[in-house]
Every structure is written in structure tokens, then in C-alpha cells.
PDB file of N, CA and C in Angstrom:
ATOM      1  N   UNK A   1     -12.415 -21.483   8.262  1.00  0.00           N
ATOM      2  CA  UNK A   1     -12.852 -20.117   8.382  1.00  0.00           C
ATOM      3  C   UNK A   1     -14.359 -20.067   8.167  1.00  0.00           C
ATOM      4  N   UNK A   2     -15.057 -19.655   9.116  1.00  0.00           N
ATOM      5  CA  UNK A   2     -16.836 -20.178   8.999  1.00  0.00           C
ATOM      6  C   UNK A   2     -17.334 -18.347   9.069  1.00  0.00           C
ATOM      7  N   UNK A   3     -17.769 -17.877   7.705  1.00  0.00           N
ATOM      8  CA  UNK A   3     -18.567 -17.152   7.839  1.00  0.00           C
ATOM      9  C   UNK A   3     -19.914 -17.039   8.493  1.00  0.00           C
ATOM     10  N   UNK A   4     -20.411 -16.107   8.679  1.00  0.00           N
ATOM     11  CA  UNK A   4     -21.850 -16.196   9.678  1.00  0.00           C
ATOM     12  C   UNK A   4     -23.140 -16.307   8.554  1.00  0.00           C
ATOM     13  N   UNK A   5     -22.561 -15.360   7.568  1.00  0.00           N
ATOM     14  CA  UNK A   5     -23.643 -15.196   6.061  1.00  0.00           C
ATOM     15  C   UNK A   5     -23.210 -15.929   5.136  1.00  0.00           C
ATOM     16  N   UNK A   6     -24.616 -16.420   4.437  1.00  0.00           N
ATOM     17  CA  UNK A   6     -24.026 -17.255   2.874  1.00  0.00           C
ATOM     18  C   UNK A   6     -23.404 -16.287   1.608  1.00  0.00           C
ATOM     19  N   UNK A   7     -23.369 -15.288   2.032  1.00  0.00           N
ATOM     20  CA  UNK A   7     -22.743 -14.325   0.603  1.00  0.00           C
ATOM     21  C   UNK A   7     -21.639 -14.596   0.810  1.00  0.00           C
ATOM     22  N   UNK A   8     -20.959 -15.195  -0.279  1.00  0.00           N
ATOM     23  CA  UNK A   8     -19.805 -15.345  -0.236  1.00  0.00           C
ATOM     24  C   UNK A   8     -18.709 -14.358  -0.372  1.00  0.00           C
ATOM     25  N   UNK A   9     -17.573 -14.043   0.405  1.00  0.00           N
ATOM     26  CA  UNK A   9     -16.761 -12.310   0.946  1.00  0.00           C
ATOM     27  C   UNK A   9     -16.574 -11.798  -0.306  1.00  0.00           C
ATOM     28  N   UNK A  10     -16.449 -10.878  -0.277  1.00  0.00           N
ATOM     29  CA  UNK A  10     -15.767  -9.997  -1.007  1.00  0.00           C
ATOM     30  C   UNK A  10     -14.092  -9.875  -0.648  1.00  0.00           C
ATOM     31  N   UNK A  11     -13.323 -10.414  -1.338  1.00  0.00           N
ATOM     32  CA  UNK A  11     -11.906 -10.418  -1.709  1.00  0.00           C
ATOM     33  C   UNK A  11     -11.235  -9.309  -1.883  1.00  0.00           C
ATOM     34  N   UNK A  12     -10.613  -8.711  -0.927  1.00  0.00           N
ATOM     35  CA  UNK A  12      -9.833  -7.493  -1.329  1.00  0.00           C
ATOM     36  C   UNK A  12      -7.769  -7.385  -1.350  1.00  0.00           C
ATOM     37  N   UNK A  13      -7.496  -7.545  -2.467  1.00  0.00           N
ATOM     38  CA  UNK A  13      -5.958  -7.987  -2.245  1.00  0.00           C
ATOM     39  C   UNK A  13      -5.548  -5.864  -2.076  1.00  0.00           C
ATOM     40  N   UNK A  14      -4.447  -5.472  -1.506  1.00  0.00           N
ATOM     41  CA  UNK A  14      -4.356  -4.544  -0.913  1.00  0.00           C
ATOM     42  C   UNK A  14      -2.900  -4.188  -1.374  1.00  0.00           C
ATOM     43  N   UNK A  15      -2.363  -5.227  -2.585  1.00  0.00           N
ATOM     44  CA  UNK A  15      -0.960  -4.897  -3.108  1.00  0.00           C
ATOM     45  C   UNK A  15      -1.143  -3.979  -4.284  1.00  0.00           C
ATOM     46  N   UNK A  16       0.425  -3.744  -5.108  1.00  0.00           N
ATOM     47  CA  UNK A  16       0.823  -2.598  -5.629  1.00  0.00           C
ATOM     48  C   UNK A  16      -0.139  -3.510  -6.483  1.00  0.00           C
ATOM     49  N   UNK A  17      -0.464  -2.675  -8.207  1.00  0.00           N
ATOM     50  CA  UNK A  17      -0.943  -3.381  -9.314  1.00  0.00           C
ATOM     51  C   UNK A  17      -0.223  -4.465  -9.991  1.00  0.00           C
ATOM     52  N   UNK A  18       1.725  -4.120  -9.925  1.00  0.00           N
ATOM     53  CA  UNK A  18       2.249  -4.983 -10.532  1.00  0.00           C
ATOM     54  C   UNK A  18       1.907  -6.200  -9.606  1.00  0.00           C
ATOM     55  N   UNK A  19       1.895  -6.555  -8.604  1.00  0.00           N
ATOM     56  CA  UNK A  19       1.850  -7.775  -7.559  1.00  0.00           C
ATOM     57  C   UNK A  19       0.705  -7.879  -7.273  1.00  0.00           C
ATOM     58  N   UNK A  20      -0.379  -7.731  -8.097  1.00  0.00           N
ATOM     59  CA  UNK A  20      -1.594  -8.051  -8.464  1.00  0.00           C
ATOM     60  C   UNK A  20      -1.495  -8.762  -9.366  1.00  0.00           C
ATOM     61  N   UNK A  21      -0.987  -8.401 -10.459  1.00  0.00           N
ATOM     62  CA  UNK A  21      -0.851  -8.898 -11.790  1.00  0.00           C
ATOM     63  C   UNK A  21       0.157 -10.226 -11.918  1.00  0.00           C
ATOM     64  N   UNK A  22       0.841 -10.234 -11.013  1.00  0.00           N
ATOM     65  CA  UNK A  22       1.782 -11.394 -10.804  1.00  0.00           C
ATOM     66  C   UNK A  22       0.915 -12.834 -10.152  1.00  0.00           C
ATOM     67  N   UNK A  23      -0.121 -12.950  -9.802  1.00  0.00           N
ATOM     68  CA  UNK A  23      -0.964 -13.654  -9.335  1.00  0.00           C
ATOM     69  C   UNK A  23      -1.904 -13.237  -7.958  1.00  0.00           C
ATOM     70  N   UNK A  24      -2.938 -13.790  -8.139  1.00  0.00           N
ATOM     71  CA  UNK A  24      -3.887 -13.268  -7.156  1.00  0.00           C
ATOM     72  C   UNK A  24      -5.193 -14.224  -6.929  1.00  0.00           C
ATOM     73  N   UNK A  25      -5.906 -14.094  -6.042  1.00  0.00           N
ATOM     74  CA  UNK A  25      -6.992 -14.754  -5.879  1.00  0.00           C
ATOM     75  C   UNK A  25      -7.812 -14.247  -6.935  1.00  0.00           C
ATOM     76  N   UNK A  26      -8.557 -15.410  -7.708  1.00  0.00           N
ATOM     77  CA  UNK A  26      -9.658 -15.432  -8.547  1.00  0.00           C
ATOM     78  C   UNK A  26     -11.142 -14.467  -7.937  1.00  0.00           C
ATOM     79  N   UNK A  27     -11.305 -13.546  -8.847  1.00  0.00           N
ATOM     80  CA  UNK A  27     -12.370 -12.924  -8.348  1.00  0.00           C
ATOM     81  C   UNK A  27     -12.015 -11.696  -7.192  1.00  0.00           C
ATOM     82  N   UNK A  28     -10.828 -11.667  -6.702  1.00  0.00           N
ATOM     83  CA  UNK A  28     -10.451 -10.659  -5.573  1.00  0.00           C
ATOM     84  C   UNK A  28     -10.642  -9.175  -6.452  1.00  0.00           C
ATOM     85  N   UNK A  29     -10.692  -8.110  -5.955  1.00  0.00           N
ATOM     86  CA  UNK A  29     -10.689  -6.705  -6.164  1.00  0.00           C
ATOM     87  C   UNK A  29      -9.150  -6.637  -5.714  1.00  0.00           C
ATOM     88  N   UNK A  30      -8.479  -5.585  -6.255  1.00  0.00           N
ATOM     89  CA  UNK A  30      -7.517  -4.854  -6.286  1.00  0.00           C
ATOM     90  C   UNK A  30      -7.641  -3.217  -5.547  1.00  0.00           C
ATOM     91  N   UNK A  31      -7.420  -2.798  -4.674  1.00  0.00           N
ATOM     92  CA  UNK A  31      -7.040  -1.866  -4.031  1.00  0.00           C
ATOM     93  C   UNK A  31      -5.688  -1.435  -3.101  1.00  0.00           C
ATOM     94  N   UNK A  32      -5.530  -1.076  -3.665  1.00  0.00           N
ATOM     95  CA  UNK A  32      -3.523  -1.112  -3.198  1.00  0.00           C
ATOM     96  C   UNK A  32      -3.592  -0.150  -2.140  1.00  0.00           C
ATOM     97  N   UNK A  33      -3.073  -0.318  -0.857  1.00  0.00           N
ATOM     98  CA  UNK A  33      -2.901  -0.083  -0.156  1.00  0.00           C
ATOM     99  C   UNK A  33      -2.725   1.431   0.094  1.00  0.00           C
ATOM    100  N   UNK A  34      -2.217   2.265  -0.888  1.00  0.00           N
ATOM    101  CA  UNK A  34      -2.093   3.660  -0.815  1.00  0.00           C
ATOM    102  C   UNK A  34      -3.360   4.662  -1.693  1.00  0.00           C
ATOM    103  N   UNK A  35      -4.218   4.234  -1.974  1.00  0.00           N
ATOM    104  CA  UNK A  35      -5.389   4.231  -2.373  1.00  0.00           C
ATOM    105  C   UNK A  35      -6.173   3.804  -1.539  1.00  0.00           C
ATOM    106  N   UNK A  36      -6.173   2.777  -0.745  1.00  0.00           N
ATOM    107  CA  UNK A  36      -7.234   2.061   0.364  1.00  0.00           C
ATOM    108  C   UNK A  36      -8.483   3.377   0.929  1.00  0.00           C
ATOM    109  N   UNK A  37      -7.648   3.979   1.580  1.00  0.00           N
ATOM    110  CA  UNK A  37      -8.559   5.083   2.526  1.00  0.00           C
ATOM    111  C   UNK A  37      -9.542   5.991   1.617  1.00  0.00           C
ATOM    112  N   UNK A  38      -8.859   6.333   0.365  1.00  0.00           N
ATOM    113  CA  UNK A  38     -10.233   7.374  -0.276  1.00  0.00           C
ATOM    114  C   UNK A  38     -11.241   6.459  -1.214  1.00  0.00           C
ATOM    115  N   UNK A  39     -10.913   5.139  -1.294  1.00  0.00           N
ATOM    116  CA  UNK A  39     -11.818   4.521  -2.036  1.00  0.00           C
ATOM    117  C   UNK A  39     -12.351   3.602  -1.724  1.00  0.00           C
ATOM    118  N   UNK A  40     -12.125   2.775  -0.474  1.00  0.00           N
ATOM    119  CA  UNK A  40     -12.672   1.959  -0.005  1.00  0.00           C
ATOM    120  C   UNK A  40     -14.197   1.806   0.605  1.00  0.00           C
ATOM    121  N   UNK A  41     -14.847   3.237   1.116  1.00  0.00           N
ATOM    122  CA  UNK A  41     -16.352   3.538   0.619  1.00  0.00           C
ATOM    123  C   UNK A  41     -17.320   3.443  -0.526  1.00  0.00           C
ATOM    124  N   UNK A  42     -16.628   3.317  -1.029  1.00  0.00           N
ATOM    125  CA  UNK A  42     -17.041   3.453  -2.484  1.00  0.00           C
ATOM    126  C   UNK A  42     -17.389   2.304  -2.911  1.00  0.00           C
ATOM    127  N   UNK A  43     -16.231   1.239  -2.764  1.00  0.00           N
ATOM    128  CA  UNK A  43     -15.843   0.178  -3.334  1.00  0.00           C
ATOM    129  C   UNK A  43     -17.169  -0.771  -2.674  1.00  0.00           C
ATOM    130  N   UNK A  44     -17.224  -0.792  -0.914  1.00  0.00           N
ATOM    131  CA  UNK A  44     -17.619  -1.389  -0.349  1.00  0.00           C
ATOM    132  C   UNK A  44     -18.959  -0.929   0.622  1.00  0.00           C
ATOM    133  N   UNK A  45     -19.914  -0.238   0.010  1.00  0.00           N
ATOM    134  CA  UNK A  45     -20.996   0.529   0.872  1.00  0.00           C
ATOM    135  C   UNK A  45     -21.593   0.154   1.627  1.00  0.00           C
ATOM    136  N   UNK A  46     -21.487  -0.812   1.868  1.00  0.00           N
ATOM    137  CA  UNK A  46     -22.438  -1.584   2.803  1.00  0.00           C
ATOM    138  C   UNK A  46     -21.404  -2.417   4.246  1.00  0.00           C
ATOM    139  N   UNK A  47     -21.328  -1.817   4.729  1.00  0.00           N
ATOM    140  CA  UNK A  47     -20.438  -2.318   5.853  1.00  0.00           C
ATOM    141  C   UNK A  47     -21.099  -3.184   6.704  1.00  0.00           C
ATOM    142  N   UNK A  48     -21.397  -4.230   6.888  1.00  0.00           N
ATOM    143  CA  UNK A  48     -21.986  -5.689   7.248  1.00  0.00           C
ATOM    144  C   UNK A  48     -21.908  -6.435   5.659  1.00  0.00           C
ATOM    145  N   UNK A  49     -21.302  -6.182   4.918  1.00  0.00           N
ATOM    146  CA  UNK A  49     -20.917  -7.171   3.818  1.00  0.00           C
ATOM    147  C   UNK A  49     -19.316  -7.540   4.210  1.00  0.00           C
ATOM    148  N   UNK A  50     -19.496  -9.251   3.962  1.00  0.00           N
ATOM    149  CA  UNK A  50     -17.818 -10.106   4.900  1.00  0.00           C
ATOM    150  C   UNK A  50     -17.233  -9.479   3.804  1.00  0.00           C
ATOM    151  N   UNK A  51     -15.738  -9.585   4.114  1.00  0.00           N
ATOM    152  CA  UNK A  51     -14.591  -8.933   3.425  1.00  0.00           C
ATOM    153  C   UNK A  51     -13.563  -9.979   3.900  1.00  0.00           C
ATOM    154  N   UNK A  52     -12.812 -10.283   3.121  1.00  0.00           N
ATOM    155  CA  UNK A  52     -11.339 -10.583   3.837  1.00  0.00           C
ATOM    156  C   UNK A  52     -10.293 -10.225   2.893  1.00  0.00           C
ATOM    157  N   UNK A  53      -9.552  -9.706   3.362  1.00  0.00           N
ATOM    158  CA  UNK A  53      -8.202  -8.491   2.770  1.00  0.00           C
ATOM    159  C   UNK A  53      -7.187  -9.769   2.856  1.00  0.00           C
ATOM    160  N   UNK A  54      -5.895  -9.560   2.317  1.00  0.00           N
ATOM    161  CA  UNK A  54      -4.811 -10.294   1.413  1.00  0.00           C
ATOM    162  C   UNK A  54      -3.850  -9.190   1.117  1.00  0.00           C
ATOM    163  N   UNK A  55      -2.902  -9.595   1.092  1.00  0.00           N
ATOM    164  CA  UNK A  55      -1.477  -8.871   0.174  1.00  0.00           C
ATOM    165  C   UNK A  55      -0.498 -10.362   0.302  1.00  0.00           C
ATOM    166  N   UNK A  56       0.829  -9.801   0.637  1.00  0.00           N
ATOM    167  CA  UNK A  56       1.803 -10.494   0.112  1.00  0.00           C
ATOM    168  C   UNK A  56       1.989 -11.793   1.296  1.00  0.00           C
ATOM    169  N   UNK A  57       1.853 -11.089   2.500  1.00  0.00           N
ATOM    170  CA  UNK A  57       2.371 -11.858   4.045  1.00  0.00           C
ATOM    171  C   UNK A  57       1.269 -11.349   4.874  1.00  0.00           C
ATOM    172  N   UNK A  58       0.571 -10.237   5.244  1.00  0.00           N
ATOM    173  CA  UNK A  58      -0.566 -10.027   5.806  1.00  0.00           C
ATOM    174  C   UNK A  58      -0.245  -8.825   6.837  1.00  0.00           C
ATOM    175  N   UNK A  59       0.839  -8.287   6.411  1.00  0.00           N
ATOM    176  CA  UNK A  59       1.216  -6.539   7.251  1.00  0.00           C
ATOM    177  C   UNK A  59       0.055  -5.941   6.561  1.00  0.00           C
ATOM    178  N   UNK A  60       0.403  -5.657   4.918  1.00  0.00           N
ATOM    179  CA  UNK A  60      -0.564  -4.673   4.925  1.00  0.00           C
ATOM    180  C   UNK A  60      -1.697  -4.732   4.646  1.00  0.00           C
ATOM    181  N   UNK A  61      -2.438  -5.850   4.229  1.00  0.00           N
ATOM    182  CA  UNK A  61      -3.851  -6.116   4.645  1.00  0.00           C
ATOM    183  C   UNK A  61      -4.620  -6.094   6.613  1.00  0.00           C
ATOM    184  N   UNK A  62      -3.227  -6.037   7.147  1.00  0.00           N
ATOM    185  CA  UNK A  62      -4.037  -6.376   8.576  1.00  0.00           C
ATOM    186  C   UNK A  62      -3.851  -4.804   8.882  1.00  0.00           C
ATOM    187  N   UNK A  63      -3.491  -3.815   8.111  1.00  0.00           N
ATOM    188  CA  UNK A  63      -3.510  -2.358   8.521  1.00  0.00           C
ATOM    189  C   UNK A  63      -4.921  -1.883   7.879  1.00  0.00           C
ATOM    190  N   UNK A  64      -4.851  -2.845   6.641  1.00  0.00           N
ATOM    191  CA  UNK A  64      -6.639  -1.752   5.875  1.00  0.00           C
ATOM    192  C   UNK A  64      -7.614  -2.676   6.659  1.00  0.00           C
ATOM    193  N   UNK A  65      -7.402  -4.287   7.368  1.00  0.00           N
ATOM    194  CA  UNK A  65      -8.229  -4.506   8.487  1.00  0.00           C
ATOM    195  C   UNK A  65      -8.428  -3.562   9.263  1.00  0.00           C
ATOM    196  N   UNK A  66      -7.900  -2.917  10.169  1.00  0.00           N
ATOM    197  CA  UNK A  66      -7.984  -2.223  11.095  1.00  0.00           C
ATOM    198  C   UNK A  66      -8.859  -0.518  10.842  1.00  0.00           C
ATOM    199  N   UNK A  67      -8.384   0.077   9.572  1.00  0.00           N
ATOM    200  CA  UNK A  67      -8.500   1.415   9.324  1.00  0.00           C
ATOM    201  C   UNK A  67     -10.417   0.599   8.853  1.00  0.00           C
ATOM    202  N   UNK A  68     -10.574  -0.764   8.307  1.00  0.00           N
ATOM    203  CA  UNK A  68     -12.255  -1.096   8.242  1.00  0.00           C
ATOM    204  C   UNK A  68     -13.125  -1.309   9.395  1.00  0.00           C
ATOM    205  N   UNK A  69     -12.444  -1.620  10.394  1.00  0.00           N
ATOM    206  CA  UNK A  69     -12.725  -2.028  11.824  1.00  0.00           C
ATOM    207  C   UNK A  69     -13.204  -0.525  12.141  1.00  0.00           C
ATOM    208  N   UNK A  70     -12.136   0.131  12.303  1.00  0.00           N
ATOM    209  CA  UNK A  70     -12.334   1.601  12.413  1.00  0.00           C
ATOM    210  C   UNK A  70     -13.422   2.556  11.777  1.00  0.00           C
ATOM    211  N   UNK A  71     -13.307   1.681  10.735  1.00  0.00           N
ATOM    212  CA  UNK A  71     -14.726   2.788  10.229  1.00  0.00           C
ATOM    213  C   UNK A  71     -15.912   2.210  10.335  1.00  0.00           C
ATOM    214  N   UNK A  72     -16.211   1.271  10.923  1.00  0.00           N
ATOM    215  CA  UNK A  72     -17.005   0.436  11.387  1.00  0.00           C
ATOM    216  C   UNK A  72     -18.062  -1.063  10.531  1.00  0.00           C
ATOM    217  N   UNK A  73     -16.661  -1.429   9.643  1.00  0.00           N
ATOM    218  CA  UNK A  73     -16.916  -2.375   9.019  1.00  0.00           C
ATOM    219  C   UNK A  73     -17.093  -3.916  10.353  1.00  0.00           C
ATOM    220  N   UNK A  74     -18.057  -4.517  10.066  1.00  0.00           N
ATOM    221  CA  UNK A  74     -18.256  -5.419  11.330  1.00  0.00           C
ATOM    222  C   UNK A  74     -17.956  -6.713  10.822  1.00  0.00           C
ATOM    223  N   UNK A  75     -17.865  -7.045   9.734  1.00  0.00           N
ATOM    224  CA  UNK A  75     -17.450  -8.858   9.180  1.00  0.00           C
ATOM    225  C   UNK A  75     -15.745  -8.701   7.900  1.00  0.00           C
ATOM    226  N   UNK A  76     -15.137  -8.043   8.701  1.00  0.00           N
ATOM    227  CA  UNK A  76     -14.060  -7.740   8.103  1.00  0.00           C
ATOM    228  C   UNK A  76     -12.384  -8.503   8.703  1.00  0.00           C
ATOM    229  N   UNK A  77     -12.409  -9.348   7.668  1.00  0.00           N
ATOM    230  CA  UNK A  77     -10.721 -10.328   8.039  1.00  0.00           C
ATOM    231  C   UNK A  77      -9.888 -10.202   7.276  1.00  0.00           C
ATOM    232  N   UNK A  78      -8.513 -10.279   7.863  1.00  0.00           N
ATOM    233  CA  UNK A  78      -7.344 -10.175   7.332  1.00  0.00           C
ATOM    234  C   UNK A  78      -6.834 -11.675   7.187  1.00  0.00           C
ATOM    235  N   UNK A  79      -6.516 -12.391   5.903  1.00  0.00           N
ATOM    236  CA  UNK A  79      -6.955 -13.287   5.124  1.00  0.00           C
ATOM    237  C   UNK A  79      -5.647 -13.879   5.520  1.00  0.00           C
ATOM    238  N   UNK A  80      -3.980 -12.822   5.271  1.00  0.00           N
ATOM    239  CA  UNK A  80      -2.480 -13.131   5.325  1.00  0.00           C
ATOM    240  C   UNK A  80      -2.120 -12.878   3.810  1.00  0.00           C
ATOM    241  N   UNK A  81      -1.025 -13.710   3.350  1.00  0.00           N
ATOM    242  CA  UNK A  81      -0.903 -13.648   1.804  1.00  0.00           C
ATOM    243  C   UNK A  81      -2.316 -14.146   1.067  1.00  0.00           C
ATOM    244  N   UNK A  82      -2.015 -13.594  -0.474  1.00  0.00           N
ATOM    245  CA  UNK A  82      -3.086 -14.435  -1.436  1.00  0.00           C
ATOM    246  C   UNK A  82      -2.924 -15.514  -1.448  1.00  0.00           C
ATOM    247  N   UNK A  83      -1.707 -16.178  -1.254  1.00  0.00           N
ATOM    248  CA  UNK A  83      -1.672 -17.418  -1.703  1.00  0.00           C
ATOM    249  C   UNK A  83      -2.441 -18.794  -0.123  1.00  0.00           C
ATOM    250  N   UNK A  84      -2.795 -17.746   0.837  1.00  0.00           N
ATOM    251  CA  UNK A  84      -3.223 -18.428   2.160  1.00  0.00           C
ATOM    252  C   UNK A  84      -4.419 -18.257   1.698  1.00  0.00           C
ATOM    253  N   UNK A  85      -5.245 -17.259   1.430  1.00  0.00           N
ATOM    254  CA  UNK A  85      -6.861 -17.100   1.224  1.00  0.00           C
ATOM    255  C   UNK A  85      -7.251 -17.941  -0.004  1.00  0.00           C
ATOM    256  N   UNK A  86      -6.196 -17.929  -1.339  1.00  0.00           N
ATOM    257  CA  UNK A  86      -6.541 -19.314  -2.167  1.00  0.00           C
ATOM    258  C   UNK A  86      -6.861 -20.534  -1.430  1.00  0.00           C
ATOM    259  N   UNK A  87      -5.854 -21.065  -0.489  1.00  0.00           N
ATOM    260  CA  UNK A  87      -6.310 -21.931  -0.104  1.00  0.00           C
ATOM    261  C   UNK A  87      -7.681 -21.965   0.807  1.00  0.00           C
ATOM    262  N   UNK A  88      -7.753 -21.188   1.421  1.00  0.00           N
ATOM    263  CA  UNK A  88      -8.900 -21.433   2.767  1.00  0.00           C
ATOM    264  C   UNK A  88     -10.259 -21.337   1.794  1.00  0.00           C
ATOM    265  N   UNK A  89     -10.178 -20.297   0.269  1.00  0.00           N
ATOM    266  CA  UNK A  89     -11.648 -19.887   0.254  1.00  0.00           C
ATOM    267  C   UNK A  89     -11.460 -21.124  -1.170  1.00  0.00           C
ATOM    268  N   UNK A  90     -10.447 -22.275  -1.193  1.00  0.00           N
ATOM    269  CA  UNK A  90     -10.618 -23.159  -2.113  1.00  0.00           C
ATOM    270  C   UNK A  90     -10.760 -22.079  -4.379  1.00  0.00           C
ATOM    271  N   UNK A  91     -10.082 -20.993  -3.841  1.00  0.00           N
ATOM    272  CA  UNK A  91     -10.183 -20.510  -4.874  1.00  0.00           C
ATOM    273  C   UNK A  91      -8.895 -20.581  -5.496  1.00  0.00           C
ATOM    274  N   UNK A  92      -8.678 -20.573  -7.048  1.00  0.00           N
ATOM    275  CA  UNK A  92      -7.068 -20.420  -7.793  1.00  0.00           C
ATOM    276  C   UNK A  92      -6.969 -18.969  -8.318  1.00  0.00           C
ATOM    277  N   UNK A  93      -5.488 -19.155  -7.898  1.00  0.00           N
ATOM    278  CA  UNK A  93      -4.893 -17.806  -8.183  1.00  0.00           C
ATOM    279  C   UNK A  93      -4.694 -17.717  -9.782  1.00  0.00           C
ATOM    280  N   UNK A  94      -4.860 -16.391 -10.184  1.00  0.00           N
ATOM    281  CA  UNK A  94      -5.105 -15.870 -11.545  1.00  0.00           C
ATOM    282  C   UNK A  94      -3.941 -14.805 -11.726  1.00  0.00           C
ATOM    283  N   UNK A  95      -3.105 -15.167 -12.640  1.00  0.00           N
ATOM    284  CA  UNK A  95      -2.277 -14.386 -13.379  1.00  0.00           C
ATOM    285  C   UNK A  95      -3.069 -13.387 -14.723  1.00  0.00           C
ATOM    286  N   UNK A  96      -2.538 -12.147 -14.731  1.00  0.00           N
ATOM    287  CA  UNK A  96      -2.652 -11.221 -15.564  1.00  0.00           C
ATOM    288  C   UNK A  96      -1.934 -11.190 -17.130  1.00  0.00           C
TER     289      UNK A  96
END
């Protein structure tokens, strides 16, 4: 997975809190999916900063892909489960 910028992404897992807390990528943000839309401005102001989203299997991270696409986030990926983006971004998953 070859980013274009050296900042390394910003991690966004997109599950409930308990399945956050059950393990997750090191360093990821937590925004659960039913929250996504009113806070995800906030979270992320700068839209040309990489992102790659995560949940369990990659349904509902590849929906808050899309609603970022949409709002015109331009370096924004849908990662699949946490336990796929551990591997690719070489990071360990962190229990709560």
C-alpha cells in the first residue's frame, strides 16, 4: 500500500466502542460508524490528510469511505478489518 505523502495516515476504526476495545490498531481513532457524519469534520480538517478507515470486515468502513470521498476527502482508503490494516501498516493491535 504506497502512500503518495510521508505523513504517516491517520487510522480511523469505524466500529461500536465495545469492538474497539476488544482490539484495534495501535494509534487508530475511534469513530463508530453512527457518529461518523457529525464528527468527522472535526476530527479530520484538513481533507488532503491520508486516512484509511477499518472496522470488522470492511462494509462499514467502505461506507464512511465513500460519505469522505463525497465530501471531498482526496487520500482516503478503506483499509478492510483492523486486523488487515495491522498487518499492511506493520502496526499491533491494542486491547483496552
Amino acid at each position: 500500500m504506497s502512500h503518495t505523502s510521508s505523513i504517516a495516515p491517520l487510522i480511523i476504526d469505524v466500529r461500536s466502542p465495545g469492538e474497539f476495545a476488544g482490539g484495534h490498531v495501535r494509534g487508530s481513532v475511534n469513530i463508530p460508524l453512527d457518529r461518523f457524519a457529525e464528527t468527522i469534520a472535526a476530527q479530520v480538517p484538513d481533507k488532503s490528510s491520508p486516512v484509511i478507515l477499518c472496522c470488522a470486515s470492511g462494509g462499514r468502513s467502505g461506507m464512511a469511505c465513500s460519505f469522505m470521498q463525497q465530501m471531498g476527502y482526496q487520500q482516503v482508503s478503506n483499509g478492510g478489518s483492523a486486523g488487515a490494516v495491522s498487518m499492511q501498516c506493520g502496526l499491533p493491535i491494542d486491547r483496552l
